[in-house]
Protein backbone atom coordinates (compact mmCIF):
# COMPACT_ATOMS: atom_id res chain seq x y z
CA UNK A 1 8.67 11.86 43.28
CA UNK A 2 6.11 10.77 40.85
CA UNK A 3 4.61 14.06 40.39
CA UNK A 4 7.82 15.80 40.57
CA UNK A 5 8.93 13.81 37.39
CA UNK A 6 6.03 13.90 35.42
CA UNK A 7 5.86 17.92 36.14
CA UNK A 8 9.32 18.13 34.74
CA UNK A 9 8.73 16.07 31.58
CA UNK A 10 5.42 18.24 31.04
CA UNK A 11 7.43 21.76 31.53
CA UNK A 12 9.86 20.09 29.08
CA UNK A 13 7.21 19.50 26.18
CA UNK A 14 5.50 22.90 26.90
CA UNK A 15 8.67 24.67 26.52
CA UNK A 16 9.93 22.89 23.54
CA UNK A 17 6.37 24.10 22.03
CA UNK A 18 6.79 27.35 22.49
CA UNK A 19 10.37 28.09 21.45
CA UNK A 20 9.00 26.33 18.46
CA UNK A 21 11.70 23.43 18.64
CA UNK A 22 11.00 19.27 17.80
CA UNK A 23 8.54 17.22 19.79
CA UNK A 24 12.07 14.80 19.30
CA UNK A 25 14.05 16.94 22.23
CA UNK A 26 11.54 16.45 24.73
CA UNK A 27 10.16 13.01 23.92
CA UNK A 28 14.13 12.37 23.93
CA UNK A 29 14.75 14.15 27.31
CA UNK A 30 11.46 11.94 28.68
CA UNK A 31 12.90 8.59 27.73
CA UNK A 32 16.51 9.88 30.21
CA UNK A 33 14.29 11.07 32.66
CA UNK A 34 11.70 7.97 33.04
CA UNK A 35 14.81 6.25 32.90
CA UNK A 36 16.77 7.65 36.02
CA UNK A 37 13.72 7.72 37.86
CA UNK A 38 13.37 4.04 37.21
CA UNK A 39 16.91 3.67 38.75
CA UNK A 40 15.91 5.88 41.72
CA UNK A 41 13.14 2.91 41.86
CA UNK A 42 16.06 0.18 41.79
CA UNK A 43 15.27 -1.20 38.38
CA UNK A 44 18.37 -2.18 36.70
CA UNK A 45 19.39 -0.66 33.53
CA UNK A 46 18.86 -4.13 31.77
CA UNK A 47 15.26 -4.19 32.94
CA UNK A 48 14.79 -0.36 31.54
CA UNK A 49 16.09 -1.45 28.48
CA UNK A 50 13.96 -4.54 28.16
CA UNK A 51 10.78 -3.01 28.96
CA UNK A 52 11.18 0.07 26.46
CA UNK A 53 11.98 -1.91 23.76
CA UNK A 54 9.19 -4.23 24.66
CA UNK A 55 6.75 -0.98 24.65
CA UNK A 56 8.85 -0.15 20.59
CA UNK A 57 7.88 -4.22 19.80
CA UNK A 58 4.14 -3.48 19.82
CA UNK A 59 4.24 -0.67 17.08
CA UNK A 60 7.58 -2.81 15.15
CA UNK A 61 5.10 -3.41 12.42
CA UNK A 62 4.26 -0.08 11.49
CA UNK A 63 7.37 0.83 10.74
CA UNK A 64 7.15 -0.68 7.22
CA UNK A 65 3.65 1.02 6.92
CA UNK A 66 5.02 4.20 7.43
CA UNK A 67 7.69 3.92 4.68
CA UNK A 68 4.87 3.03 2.23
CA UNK A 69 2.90 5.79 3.36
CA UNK A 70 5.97 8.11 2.79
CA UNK A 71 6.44 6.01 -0.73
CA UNK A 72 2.67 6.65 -1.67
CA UNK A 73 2.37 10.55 -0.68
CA UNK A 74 5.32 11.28 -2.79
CA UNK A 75 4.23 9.57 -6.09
CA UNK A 76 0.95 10.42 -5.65
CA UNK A 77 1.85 13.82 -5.75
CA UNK A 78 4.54 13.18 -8.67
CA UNK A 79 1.78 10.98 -10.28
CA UNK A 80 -0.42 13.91 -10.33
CA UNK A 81 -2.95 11.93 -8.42
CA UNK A 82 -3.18 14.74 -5.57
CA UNK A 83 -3.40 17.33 -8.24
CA UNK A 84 -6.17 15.50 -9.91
CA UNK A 85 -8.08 15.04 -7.10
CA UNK A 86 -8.37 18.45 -6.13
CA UNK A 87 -8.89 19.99 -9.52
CA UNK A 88 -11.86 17.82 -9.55
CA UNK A 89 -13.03 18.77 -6.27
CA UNK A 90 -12.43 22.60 -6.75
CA UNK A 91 -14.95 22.84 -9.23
CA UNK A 92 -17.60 21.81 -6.52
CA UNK A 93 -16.67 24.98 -4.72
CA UNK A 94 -19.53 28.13 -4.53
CA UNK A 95 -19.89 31.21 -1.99
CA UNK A 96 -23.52 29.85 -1.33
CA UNK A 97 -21.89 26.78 0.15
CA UNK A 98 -18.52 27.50 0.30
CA UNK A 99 -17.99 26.65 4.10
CA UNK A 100 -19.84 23.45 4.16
CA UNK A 101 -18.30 22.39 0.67
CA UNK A 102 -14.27 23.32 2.32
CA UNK A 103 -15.52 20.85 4.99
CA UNK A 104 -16.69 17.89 3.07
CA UNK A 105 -14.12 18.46 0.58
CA UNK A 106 -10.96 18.39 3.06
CA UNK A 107 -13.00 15.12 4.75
CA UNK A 108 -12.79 13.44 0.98
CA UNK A 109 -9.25 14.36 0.27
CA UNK A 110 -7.78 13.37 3.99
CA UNK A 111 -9.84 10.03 3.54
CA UNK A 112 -7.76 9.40 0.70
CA UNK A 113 -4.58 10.65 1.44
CA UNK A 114 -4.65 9.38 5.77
CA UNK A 115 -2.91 12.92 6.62
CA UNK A 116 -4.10 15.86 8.36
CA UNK A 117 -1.02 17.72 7.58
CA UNK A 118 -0.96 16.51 3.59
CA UNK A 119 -4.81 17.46 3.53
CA UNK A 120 -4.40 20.68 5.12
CA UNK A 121 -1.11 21.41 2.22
CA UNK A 122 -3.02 20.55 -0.53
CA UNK A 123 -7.24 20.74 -0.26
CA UNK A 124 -6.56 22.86 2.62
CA UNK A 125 -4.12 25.57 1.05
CA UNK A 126 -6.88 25.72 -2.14
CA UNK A 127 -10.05 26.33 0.24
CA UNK A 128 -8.21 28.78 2.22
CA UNK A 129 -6.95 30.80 -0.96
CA UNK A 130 -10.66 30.71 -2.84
CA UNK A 131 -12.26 31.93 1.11
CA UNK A 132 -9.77 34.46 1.12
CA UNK A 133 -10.50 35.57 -2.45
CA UNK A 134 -14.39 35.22 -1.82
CA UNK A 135 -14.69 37.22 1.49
CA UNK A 136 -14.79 34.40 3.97
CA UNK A 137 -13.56 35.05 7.80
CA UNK A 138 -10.11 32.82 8.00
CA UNK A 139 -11.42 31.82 11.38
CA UNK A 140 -14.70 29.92 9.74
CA UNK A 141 -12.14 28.79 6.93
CA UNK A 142 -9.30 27.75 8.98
CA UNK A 143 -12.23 25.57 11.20
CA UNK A 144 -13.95 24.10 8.23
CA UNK A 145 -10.19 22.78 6.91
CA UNK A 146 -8.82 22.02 10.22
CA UNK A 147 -12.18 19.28 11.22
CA UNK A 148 -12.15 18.20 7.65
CA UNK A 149 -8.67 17.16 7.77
CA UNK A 150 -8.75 15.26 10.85
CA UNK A 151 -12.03 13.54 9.18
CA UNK A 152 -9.59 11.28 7.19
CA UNK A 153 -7.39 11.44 9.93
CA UNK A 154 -8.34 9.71 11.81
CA UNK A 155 -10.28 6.57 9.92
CA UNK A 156 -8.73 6.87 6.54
CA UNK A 157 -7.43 2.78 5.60
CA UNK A 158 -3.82 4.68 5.73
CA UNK A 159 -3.92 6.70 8.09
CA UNK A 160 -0.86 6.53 10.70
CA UNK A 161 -3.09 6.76 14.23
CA UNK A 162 -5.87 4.55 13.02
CA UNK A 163 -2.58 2.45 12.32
CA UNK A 164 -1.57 3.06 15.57
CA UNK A 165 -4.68 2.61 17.30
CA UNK A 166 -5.17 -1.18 15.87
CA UNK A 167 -1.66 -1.87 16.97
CA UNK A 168 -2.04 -1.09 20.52
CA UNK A 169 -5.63 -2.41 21.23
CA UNK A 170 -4.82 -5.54 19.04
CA UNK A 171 -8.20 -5.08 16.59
CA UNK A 172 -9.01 -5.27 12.95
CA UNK A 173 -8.22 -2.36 10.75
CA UNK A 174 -11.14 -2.50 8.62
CA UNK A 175 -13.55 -3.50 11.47
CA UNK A 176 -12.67 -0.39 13.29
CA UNK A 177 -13.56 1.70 10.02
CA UNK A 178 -16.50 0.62 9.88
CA UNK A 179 -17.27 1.33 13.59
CA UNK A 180 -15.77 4.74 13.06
CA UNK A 181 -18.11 5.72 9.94
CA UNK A 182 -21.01 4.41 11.66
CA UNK A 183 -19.97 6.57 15.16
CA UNK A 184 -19.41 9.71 12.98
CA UNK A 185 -22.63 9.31 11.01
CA UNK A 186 -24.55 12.27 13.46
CA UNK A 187 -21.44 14.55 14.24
CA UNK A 188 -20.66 15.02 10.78
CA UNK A 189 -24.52 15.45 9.72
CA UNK A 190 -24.53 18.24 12.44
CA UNK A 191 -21.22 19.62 11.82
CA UNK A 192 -22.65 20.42 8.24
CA UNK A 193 -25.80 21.91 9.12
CA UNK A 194 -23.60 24.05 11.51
CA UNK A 195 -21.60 24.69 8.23
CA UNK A 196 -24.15 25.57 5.91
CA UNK A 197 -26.51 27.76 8.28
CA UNK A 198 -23.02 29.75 8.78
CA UNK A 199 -22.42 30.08 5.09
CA UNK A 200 -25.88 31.39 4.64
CA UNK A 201 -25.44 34.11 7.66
CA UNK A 202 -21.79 35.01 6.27
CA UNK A 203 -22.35 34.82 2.56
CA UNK A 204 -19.58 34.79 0.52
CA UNK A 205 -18.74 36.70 -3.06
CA UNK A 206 -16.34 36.98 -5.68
CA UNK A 207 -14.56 34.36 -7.85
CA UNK A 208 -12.46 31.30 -7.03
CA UNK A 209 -9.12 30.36 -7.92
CA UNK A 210 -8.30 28.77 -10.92
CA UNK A 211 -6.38 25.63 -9.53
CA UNK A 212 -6.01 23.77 -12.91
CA UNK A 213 -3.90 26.66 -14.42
CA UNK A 214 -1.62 26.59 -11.70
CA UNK A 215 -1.07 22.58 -11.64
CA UNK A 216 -1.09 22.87 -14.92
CA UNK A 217 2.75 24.32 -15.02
CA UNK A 218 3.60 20.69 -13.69
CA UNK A 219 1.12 17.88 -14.47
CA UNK A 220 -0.42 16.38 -17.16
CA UNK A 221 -4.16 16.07 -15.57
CA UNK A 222 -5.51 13.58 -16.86
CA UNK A 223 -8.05 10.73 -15.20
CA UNK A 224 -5.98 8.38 -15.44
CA UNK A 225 -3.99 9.70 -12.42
CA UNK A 226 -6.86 8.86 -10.31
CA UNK A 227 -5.87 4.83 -10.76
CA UNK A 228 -3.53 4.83 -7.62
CA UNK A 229 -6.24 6.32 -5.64
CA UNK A 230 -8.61 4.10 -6.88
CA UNK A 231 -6.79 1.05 -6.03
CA UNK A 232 -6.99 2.02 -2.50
CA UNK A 233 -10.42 2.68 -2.39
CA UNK A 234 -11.16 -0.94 -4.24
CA UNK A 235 -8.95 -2.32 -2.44
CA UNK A 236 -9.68 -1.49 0.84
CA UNK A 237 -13.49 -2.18 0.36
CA UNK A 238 -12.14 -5.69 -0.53
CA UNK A 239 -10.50 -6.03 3.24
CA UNK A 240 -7.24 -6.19 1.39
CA UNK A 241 -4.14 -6.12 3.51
CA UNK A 242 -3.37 -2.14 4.12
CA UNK A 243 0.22 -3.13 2.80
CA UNK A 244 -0.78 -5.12 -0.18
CA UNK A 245 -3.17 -2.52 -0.96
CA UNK A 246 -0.62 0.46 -0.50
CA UNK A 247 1.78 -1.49 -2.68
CA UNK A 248 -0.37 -1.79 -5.14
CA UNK A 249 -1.24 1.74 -5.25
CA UNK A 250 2.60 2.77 -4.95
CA UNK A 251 3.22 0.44 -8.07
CA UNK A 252 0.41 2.20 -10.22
CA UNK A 253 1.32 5.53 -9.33
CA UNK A 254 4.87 4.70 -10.09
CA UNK A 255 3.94 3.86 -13.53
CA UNK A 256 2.04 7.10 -14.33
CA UNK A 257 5.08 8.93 -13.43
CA UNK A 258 6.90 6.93 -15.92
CA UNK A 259 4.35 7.09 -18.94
CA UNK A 260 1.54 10.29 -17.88
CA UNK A 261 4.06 12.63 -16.45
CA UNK A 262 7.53 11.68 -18.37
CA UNK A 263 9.61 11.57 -15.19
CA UNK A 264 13.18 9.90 -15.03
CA UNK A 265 13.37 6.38 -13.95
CA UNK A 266 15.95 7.80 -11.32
CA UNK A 267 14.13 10.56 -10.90
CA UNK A 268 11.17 9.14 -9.36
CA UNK A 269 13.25 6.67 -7.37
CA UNK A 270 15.03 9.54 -5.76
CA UNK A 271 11.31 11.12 -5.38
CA UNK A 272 10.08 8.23 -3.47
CA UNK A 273 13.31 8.43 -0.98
CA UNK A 274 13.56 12.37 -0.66
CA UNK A 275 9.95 13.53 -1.73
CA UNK A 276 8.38 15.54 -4.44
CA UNK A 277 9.50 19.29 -5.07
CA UNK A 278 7.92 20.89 -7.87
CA UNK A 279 9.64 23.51 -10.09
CA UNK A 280 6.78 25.78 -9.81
CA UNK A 281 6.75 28.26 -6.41
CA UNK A 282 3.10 28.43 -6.30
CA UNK A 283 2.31 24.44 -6.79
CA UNK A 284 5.57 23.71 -4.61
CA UNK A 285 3.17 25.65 -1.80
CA UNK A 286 0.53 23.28 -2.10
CA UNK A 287 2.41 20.18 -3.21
CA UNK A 288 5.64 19.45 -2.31
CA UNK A 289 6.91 16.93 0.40
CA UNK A 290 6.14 13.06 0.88
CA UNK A 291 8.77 10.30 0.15
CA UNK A 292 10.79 8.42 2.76
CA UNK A 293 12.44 10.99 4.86
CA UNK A 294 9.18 12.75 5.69
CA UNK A 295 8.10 9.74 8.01
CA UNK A 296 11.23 9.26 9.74
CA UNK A 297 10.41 12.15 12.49
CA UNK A 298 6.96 10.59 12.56
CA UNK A 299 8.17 7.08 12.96
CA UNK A 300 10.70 8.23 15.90
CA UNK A 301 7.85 10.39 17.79
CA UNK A 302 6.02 6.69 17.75
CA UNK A 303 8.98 4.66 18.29
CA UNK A 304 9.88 7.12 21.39
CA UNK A 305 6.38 7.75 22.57
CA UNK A 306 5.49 3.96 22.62
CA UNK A 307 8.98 3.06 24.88
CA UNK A 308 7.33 5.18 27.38
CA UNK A 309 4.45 2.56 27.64
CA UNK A 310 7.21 -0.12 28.77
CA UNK A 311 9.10 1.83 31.20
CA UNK A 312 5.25 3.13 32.92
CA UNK A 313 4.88 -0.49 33.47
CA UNK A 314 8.21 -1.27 34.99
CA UNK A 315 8.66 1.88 36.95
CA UNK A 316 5.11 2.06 37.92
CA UNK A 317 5.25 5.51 37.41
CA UNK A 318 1.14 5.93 36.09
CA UNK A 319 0.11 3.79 38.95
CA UNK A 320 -1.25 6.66 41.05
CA UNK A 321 -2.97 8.46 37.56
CA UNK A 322 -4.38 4.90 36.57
CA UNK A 323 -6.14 4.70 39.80
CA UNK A 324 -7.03 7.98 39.67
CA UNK A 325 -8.81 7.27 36.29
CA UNK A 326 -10.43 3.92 37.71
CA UNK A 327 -12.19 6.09 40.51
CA UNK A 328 -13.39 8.59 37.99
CA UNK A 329 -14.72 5.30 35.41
CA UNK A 330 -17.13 4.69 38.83
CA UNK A 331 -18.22 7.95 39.60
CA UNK A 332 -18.62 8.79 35.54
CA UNK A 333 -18.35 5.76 33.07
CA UNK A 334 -15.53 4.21 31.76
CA UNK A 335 -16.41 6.53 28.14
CA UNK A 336 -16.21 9.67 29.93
CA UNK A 337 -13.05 8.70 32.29
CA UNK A 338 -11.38 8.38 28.84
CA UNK A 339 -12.65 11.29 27.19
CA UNK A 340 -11.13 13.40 29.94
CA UNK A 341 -7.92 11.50 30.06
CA UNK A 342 -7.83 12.34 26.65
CA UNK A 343 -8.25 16.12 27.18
CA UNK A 344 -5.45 15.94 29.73
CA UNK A 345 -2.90 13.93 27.30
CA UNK A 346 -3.25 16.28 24.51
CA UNK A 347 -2.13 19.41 26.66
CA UNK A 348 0.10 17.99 28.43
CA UNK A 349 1.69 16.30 25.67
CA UNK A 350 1.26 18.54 22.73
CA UNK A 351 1.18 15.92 19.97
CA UNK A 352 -1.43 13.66 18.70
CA UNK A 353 0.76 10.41 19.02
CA UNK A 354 1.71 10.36 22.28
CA UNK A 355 -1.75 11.50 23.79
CA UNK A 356 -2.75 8.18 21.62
CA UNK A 357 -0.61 5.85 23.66
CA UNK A 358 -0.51 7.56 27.30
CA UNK A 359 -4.29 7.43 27.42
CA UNK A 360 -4.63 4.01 26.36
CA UNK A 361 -1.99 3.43 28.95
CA UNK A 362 -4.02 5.05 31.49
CA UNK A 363 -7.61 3.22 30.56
CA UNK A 364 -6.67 0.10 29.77
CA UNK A 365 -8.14 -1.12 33.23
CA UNK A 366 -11.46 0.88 32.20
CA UNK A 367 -12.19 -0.53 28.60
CA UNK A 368 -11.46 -3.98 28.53
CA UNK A 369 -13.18 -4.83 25.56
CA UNK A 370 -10.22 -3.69 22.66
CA UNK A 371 -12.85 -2.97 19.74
CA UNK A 372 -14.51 -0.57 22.36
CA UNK A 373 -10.91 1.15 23.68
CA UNK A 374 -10.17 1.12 19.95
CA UNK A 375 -13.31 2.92 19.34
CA UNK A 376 -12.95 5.31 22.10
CA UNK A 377 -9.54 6.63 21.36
CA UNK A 378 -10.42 7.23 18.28
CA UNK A 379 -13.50 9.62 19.39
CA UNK A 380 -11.99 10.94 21.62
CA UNK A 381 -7.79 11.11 21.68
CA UNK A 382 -7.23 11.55 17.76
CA UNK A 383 -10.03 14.23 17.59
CA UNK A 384 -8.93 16.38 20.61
CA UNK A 385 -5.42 16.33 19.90
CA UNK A 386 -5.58 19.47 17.00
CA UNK A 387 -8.44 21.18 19.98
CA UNK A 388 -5.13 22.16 22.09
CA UNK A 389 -4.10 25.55 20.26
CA UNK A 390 -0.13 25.38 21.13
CA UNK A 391 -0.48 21.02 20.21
CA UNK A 392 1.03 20.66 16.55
CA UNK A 393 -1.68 18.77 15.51
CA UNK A 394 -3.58 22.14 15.42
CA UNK A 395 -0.64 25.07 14.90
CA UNK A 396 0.90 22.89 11.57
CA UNK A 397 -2.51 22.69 9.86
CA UNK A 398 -3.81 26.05 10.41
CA UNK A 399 0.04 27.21 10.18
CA UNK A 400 0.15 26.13 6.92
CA UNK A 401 -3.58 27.52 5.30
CA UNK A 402 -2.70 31.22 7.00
CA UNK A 403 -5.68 30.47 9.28
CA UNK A 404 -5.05 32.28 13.13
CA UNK A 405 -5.53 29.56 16.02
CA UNK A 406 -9.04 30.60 16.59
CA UNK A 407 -10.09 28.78 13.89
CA UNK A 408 -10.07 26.16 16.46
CA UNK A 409 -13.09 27.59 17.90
CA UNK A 410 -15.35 26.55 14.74
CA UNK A 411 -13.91 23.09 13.77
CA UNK A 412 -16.90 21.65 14.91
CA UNK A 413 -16.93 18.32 13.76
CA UNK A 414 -13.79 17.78 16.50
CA UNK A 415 -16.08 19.01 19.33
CA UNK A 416 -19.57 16.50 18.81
CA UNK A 417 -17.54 13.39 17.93
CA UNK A 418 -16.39 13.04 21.60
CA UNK A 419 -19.32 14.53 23.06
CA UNK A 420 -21.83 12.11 21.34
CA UNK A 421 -19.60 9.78 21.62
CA UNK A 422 -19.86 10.33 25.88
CA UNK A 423 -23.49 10.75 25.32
CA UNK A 424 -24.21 7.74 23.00
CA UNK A 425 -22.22 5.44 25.56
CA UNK A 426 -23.32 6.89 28.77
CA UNK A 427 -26.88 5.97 27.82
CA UNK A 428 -25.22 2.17 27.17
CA UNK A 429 -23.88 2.29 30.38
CA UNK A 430 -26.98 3.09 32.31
CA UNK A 431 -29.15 1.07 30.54
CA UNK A 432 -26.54 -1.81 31.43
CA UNK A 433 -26.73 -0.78 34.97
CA UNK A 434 -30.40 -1.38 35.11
């Protein structure tokens, strides 16, 4: 009955996938089913209740960071702070270099911003149109963009699953950053030299875009509207609180709307609720969304996908899996046993989020230690997540750059973070062993 269940949720995520609907229906249709399978287990409505809400109550105090993060994408769009930002970095763009440059470049901009998908709009959309106007193959482009965005991703100071990841394992934000940085330190060195030996063996040609014309129809772009993400940056080097800091940054890039761009007091209010929409076609491509409303299908996804985590434990529905995953920790190590659980989470569950929380679920009993499991999911669930072609962590990104979904094949950077991360702590493990 176990396996018949968890088939059944699994054929219901695949299909919502490919008919293109919500991750919402099945996560929705998972919560009913893990439900009636926990009555076919005699556990009493009352207990179901109680234990999914329990699983919501570990993640209850993100939901105020998302609605800043929804506050701060919107006004730093409206701000002209995103606009800004990539303006500047544009003019670092050449053919010589172009590939290794749309990879650092979309690691910069998703380190600021914490979003794949806002990355991927914005940096993302820009590289895509210059590679496409210089020659480039979309498939190099769309790889470059698509490990650059998940860069920031995944230990930017507001990003939503290094949020996440703190919340379940119980660790230090900023601690964890720093562990990140220093665990990426090699993959990303590599992933550039892969880059850049690519961009010299596929040289590119022509002319750029020029991206200050076209924000120009909207913005003012001036420096100044690189305060708010300054503030973060400060900030968050300070060990600030991520919500002090985010206010902060929310309350300067509120004022530039006011004074640098001449927007309506109500207008930017109503911004900050609905999102930013630009006037312009072309910069409403790039630019628009953010505000409120945009995090309130991310915030049910987590709310939904972390109830799951309560009723597993009173159903004892991952028993059988978690044991499974013990037995593999012995024959492997612990590291690997969660780099393949993560592999298995993110296609079967065909969104970052919930391959976040089912394989911390499942390896809790291998990782005691929560700045190592914190470590770990982030090397290994957050990265693999967008390598799954029909997971929407890959198909929105590349989606939205015009990049086909083999432009998973050369996002390197997502393929030697979990391998050196296996390596790096296999070595640990034998070395403990002797």
């Amino acid at each position: 009955m176990d396996f018949a269940t968890l088939l059944l949720f699994c054929a219901a995520l695949t299909g919502c996938v490919a008919l293109g609907w919500s991750i919402l229906y099945p996560l929705l249709f998972g919560f009913l089913l893990f439900c009636l399978y926990g009555r076919w287990k005699r556990v009493s409505w009352r207990a179901l209740l109680r234990a999914a809400w329990g699983g919501i109550r570990t993640i209850q105090s993100l939901i105020v960071v998302f609605l800043l993060i929804g506050m701060l994408t919107a006004l730093w769009r409206a701000a002209g702070t995103v606009p800004v930002i990539v303006c500047y970095a544009a003019r670092l763009i050449r053919p010589a270099v172009f590939l290794l440059m749309a990879f650092l470049l979309n690691c910069g901009v998703s380190l600021l911003m914490g979003t794949s998908f806002g990355t991927a709009a914005t940096m993302g959309v820009i590289c895509a149109t210059m590679g496409a106007a210089m020659g480039v193959s979309p498939v190099w482009t769309g790889g470059a963009v698509l490990a650059g965005a998940f860069f920031g991703d995944r230990c930017a100071p507001v990003s939503t699953s290094a949020l996440l990841v703190c919340e379940l394992t119980g660790t230090d934000l900023f601690s964890n950053i720093r562990a990140m940085l220093r665990a990426s330190l090699v993959p990303t060195l590599l992933a550039c030299a892969v880059y850049l030996a690519a961009g010299i063996a596929l040289p590119a040609a022509g002319d750029g875009v020029d991206i200050r014309a076209i924000f120009a129809q909207e913005f003012d772009l001036y420096w100044l509207a690189l305060l708010p993400a300054a503030a973060i940056l400060v900030l968050s080097v300070f060990r600030v609180n991520v919500k002090a800091a985010m206010s902060v940054s929310i309350g300067a890039a509120f004022i530039l709307c006011l004074t640098l761009q001449h927007d309506s007091l109500a207008g930017t209010l109503r911004l900050m609720l609905l999102g930013y929409r630009a006037a312009a076609p072309d910069v409403a491509a790039m630019l628009d969304g953010g505000g409120i409303v945009s995090m309130v299908n991310v915030t049910a996804i987590v709310a939904l996908s972390s109830s799951y985590a309560g009723l597993f434990e009173a159903t004892g529905l991952l028993d059988n899996l978690q044991r499974g995953v013990s037995k593999l920790a012995r024959r492997a190590t612990p590291h690997g046993a969660i780099a393949c659980t993560a592999l298995l989470t993110s296609i079967v569950g065909c969104n970052q989020t919930f391959a976040i929380i089912l394989t911390h679920q499942l390896c809790r009993g291998v990782e005691p230690e929560p700045e190592s499991m914190a470590l770990a999911l982030e090397d290994t669930a957050v990265v693999i997540a967008p390598l799954v072609p029909w997971s929407i962590a890959a198909a929105v990104p590349l989606s939205t750059i015009g990049a086909p979904s083999s432009g998973i094949l050369t996002a390197c950077f997502l393929y030697l973070l979990p391998l050196w991360h296996v390596l790096t702590h296999r070595k640990t493990h034998s070395a403990a062993r002797l």
